[in-house]
C-alpha atoms as a PDB file:
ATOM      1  CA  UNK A   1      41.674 132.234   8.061  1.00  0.00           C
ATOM      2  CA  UNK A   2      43.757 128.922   7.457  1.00  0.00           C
ATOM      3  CA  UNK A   3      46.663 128.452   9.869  1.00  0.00           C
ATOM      4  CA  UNK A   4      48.816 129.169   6.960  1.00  0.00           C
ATOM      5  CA  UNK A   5      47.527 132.817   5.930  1.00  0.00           C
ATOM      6  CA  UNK A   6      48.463 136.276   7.713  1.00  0.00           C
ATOM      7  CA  UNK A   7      47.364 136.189  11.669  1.00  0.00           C
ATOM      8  CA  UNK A   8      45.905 139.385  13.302  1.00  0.00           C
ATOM      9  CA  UNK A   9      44.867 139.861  17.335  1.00  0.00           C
ATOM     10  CA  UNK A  10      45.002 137.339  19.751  1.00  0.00           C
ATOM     11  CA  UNK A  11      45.782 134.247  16.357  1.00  0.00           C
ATOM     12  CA  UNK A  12      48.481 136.871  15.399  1.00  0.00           C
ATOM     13  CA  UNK A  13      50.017 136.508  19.399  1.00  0.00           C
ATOM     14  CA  UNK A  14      49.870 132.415  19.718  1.00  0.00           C
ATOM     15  CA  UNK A  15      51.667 132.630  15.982  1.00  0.00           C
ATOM     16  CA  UNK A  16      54.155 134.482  17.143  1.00  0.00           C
ATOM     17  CA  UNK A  17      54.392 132.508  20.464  1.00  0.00           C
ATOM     18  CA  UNK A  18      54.682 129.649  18.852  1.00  0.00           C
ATOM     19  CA  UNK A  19      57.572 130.577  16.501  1.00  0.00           C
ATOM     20  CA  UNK A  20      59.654 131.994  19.144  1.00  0.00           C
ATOM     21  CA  UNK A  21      58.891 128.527  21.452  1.00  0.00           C
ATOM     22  CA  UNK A  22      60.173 126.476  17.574  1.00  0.00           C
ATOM     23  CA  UNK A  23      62.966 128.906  16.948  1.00  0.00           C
ATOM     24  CA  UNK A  24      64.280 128.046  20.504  1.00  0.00           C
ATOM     25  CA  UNK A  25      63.799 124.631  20.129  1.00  0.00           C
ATOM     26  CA  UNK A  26      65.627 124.119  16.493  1.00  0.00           C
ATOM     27  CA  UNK A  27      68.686 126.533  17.923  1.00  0.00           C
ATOM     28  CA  UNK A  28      68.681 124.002  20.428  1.00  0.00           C
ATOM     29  CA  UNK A  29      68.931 120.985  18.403  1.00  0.00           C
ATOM     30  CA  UNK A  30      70.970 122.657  15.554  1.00  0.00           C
ATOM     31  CA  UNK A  31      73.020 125.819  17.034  1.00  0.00           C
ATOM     32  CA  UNK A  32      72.456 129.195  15.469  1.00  0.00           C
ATOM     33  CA  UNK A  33      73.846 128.984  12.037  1.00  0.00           C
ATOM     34  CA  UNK A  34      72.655 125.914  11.183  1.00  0.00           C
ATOM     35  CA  UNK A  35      68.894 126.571  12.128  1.00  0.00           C
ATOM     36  CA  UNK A  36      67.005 127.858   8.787  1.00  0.00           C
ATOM     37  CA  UNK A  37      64.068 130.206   8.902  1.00  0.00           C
ATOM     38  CA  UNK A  38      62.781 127.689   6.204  1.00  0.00           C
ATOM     39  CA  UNK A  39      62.713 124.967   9.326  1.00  0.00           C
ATOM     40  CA  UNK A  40      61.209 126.898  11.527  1.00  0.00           C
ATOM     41  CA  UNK A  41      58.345 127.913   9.857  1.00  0.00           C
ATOM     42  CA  UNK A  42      57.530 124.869   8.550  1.00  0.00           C
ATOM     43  CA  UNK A  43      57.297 123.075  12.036  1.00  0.00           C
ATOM     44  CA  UNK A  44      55.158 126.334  13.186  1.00  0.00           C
ATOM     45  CA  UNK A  45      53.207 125.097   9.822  1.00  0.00           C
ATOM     46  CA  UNK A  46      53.250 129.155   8.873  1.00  0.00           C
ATOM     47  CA  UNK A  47      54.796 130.820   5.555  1.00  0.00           C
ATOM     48  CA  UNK A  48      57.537 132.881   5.619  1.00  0.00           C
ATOM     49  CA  UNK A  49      56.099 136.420   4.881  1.00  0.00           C
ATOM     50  CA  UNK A  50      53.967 135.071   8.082  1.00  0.00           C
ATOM     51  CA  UNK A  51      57.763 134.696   9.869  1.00  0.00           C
ATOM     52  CA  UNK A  52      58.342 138.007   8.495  1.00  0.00           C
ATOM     53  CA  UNK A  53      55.313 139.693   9.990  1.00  0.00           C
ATOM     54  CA  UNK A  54      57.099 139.319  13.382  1.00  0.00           C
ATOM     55  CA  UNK A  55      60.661 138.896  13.117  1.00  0.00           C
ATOM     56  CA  UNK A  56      63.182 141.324  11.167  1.00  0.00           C
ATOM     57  CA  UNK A  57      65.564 138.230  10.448  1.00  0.00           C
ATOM     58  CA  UNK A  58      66.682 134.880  12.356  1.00  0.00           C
ATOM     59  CA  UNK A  59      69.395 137.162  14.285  1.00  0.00           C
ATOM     60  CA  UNK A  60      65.947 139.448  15.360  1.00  0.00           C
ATOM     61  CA  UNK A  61      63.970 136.502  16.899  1.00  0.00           C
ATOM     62  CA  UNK A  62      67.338 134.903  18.498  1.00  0.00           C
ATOM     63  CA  UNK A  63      67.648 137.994  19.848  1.00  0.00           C
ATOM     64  CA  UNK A  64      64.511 138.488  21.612  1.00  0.00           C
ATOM     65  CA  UNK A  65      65.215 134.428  23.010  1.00  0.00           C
ATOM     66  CA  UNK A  66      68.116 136.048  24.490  1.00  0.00           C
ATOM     67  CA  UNK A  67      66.312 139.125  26.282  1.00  0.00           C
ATOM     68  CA  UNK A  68      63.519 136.359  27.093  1.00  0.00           C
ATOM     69  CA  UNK A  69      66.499 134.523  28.684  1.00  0.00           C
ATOM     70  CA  UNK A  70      68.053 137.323  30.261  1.00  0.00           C
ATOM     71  CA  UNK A  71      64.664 138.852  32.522  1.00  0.00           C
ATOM     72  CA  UNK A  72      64.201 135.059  33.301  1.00  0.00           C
ATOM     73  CA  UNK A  73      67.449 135.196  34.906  1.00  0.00           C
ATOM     74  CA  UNK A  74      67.488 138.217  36.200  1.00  0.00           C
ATOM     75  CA  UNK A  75      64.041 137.157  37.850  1.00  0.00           C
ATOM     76  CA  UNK A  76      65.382 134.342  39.378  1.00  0.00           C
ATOM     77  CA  UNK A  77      68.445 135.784  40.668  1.00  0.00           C
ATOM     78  CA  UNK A  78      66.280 138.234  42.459  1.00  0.00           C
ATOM     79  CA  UNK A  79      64.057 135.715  43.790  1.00  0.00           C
ATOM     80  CA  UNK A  80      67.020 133.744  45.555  1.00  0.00           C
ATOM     81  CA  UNK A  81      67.108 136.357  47.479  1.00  0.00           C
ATOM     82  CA  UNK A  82      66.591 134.827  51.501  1.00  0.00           C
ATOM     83  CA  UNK A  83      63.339 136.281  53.663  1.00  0.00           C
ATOM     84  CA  UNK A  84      63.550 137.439  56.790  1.00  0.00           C
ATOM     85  CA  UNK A  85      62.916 134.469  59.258  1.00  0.00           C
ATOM     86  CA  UNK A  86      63.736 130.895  57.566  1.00  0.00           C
ATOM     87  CA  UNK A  87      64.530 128.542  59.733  1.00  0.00           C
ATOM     88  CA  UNK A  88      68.299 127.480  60.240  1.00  0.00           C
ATOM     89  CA  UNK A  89      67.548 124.034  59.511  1.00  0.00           C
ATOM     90  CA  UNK A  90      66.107 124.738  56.075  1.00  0.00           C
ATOM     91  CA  UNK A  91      68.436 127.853  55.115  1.00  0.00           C
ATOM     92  CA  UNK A  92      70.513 125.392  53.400  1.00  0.00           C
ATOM     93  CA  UNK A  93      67.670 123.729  51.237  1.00  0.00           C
ATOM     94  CA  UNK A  94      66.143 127.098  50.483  1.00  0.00           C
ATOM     95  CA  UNK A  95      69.495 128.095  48.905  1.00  0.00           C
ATOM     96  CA  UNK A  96      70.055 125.854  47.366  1.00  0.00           C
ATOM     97  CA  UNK A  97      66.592 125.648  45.711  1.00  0.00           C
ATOM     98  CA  UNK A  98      67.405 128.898  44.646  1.00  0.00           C
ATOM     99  CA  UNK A  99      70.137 127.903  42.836  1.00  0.00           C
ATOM    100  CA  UNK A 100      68.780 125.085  40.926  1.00  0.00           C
ATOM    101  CA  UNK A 101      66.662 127.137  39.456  1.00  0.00           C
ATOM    102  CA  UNK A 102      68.734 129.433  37.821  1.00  0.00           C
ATOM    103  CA  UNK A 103      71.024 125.834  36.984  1.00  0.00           C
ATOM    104  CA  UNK A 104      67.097 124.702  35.326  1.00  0.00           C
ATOM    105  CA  UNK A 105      66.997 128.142  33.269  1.00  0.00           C
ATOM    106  CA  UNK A 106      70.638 126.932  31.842  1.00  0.00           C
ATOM    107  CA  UNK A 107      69.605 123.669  31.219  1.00  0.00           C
ATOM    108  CA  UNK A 108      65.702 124.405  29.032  1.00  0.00           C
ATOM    109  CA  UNK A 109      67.895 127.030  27.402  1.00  0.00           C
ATOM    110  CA  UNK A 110      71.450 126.031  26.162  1.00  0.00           C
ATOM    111  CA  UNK A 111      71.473 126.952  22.753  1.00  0.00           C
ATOM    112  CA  UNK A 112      70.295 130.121  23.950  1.00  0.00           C
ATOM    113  CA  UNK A 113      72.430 130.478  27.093  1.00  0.00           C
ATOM    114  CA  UNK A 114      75.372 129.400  24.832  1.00  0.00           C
ATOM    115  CA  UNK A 115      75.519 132.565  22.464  1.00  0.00           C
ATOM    116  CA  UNK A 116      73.560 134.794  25.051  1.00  0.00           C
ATOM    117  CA  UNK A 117      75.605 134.099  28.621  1.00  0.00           C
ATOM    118  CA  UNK A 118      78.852 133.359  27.060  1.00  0.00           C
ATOM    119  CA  UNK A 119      79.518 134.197  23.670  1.00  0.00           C
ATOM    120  CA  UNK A 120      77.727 137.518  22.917  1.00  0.00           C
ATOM    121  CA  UNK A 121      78.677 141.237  23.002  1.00  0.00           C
ATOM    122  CA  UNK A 122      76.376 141.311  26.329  1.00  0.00           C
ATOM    123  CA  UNK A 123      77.249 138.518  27.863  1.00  0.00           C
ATOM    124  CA  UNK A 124      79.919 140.318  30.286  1.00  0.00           C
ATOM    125  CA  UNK A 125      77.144 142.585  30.916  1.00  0.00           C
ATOM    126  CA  UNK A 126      74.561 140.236  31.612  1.00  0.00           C
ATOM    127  CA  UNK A 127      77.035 138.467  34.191  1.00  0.00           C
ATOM    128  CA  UNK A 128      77.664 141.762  35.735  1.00  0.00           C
ATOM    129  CA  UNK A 129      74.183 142.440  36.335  1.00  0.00           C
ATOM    130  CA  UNK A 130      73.783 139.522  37.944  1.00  0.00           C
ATOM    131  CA  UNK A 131      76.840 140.027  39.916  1.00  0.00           C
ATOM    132  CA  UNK A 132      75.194 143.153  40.889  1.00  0.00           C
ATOM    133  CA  UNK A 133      71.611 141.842  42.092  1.00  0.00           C
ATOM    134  CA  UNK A 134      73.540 138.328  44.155  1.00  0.00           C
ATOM    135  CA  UNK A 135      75.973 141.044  45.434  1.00  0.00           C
ATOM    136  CA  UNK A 136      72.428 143.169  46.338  1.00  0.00           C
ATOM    137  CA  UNK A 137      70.595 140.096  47.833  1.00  0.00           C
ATOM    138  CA  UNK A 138      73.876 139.357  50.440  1.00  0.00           C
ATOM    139  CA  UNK A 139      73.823 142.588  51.713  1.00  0.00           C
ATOM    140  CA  UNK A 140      70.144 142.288  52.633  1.00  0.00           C
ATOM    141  CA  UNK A 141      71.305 138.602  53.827  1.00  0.00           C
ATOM    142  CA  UNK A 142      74.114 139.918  56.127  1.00  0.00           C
ATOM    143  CA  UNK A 143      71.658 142.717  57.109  1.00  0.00           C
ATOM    144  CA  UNK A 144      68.972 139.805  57.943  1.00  0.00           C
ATOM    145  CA  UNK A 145      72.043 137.962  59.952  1.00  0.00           C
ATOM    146  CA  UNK A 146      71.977 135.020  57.825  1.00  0.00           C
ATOM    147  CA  UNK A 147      75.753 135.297  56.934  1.00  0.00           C
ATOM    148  CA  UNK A 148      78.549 137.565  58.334  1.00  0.00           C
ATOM    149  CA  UNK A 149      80.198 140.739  56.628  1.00  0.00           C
ATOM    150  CA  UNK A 150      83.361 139.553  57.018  1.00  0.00           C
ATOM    151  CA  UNK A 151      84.337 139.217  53.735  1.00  0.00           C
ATOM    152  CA  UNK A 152      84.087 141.758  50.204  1.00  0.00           C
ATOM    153  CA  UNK A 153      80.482 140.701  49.168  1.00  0.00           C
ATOM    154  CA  UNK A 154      81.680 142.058  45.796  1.00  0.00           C
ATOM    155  CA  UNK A 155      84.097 139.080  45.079  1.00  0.00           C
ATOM    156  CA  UNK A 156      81.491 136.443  46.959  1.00  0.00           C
ATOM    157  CA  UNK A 157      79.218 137.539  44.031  1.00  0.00           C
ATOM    158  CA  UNK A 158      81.949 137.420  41.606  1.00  0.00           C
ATOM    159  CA  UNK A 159      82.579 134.263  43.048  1.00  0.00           C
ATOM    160  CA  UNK A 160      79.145 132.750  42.344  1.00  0.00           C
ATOM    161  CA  UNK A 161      78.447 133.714  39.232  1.00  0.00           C
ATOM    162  CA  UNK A 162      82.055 132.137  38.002  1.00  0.00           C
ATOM    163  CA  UNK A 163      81.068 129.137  39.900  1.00  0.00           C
ATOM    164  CA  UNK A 164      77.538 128.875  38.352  1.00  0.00           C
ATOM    165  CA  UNK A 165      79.245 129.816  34.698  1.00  0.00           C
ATOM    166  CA  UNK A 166      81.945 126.644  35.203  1.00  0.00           C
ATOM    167  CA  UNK A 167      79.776 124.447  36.382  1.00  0.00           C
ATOM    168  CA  UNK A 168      76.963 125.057  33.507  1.00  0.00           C
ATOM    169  CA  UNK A 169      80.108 124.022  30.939  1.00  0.00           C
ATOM    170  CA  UNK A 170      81.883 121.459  32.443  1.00  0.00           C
ATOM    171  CA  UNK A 171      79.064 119.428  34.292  1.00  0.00           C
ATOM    172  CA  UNK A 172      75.365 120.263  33.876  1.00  0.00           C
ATOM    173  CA  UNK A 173      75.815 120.694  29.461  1.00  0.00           C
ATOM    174  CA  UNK A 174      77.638 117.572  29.798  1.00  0.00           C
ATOM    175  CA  UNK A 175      75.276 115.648  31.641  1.00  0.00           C
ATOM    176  CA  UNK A 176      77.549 114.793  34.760  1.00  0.00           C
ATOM    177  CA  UNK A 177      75.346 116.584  36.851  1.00  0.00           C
ATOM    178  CA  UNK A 178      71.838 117.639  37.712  1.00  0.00           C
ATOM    179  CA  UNK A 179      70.940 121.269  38.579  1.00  0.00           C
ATOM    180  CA  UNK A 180      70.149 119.604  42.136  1.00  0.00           C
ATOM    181  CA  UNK A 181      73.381 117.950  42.353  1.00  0.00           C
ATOM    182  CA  UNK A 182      74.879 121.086  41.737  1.00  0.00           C
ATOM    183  CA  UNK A 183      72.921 123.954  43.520  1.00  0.00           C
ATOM    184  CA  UNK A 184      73.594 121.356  46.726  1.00  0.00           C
ATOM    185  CA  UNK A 185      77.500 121.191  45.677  1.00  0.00           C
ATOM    186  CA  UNK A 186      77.283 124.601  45.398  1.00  0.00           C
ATOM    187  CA  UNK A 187      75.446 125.580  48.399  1.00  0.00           C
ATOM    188  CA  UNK A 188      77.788 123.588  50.667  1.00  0.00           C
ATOM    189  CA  UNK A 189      80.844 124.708  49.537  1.00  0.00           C
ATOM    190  CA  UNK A 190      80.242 128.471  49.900  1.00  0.00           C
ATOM    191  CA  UNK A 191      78.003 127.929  53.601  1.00  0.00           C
ATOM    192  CA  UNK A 192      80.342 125.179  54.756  1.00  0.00           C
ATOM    193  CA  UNK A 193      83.569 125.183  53.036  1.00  0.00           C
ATOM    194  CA  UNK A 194      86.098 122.636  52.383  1.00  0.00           C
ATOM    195  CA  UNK A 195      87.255 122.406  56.136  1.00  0.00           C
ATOM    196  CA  UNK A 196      86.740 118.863  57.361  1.00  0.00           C
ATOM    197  CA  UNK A 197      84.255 119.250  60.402  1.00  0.00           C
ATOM    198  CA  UNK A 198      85.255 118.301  63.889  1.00  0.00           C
END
């Protein structure tokens, strides 16, 4: 069948693939309301009934971007989490590595990230949950005596995830910083503080 005609099977799957991967890339460049089904499946060089086949509407296939988004993060967020027995030197580094990722995930998905993280019905529930796994993962930490209980883990986690929210508006979407430049910012600020060392 011609790459324009009705896909079944495994064609069906890289058809689909591929208009999710063009969707994402024209919200991207043109924000949700201005991105057009009609430009979308003309890049994925598919008709529309083909469009159709897989996605309810342009709200259904920005939607699934968004839960696409959301198990990335939520993936990553749980990956931060420290194992038992890094070395001090490189606790730092693996932190912040940690971080930079989730910073990346902002970064290859703004358009998505935009309407998903911060503008959607979910959004305070997304940044809940993830409130919920960091808060999760420094427990374990403080169990693993990388960091003292000394504090409510509750508002440290709070306290990342407005940090990480701020910083994606004000310096990685406007290009002042990298997500390196900022996981390291981040990471020495909340293991070192602002205290001047002696």
């Amino acid at each position: 069948m011609n790459n324009r005609g009705r896909r079944k099977g495994a064609d069906g799957e890289k058809s689909r693939e591929l208009l999710l991967e063009i969707a994402a890339k024209q919200f991207a460049l043109h924000g949700f309301h201005e991105t057009k089904i009609s430009a979308i499946v003309k890049e994925a060089h598919v008709t529309q009934p083909t469009f159709y086949l897989y996605f309810k509407s342009k709200e259904a296939i920005f939607q699934e971007l968004v839960a696409v988004f959301k198990a990335k993060l939520y993936t990553l967020v749980e990956q931060s989490r420290l194992s038992s027995g890094i070395e001090p030197g490189k606790l730092q580094d693996r932190i912040a590595y940690g971080i930079a990722a989730i910073f990346h995930l902002f970064q290859d998905n703004e358009q998505v990230a935009r309407i998903g993280f911060f503008a959607s019905e979910e959004a305070l529930d997304m940044k809940m949950k993830m409130v919920a796994q960091i808060e999760e993962n420094l427990v374990t930490e403080v169990e693993n005596g990388y960091f003292h209980g000394n504090v409510d883990i509750n508002t440290v986690a709070i306290a990342i995830v407005g940090v990480i929210e701020q910083l994606t508006l004000t310096k990685l979407w406007t290009g002042l910083k990298t997500p390196e430049e900022l996981a390291q910012e981040m990471t020495r600020l909340f293991l070192h503080g602002l205290l001047k060392e002696s």
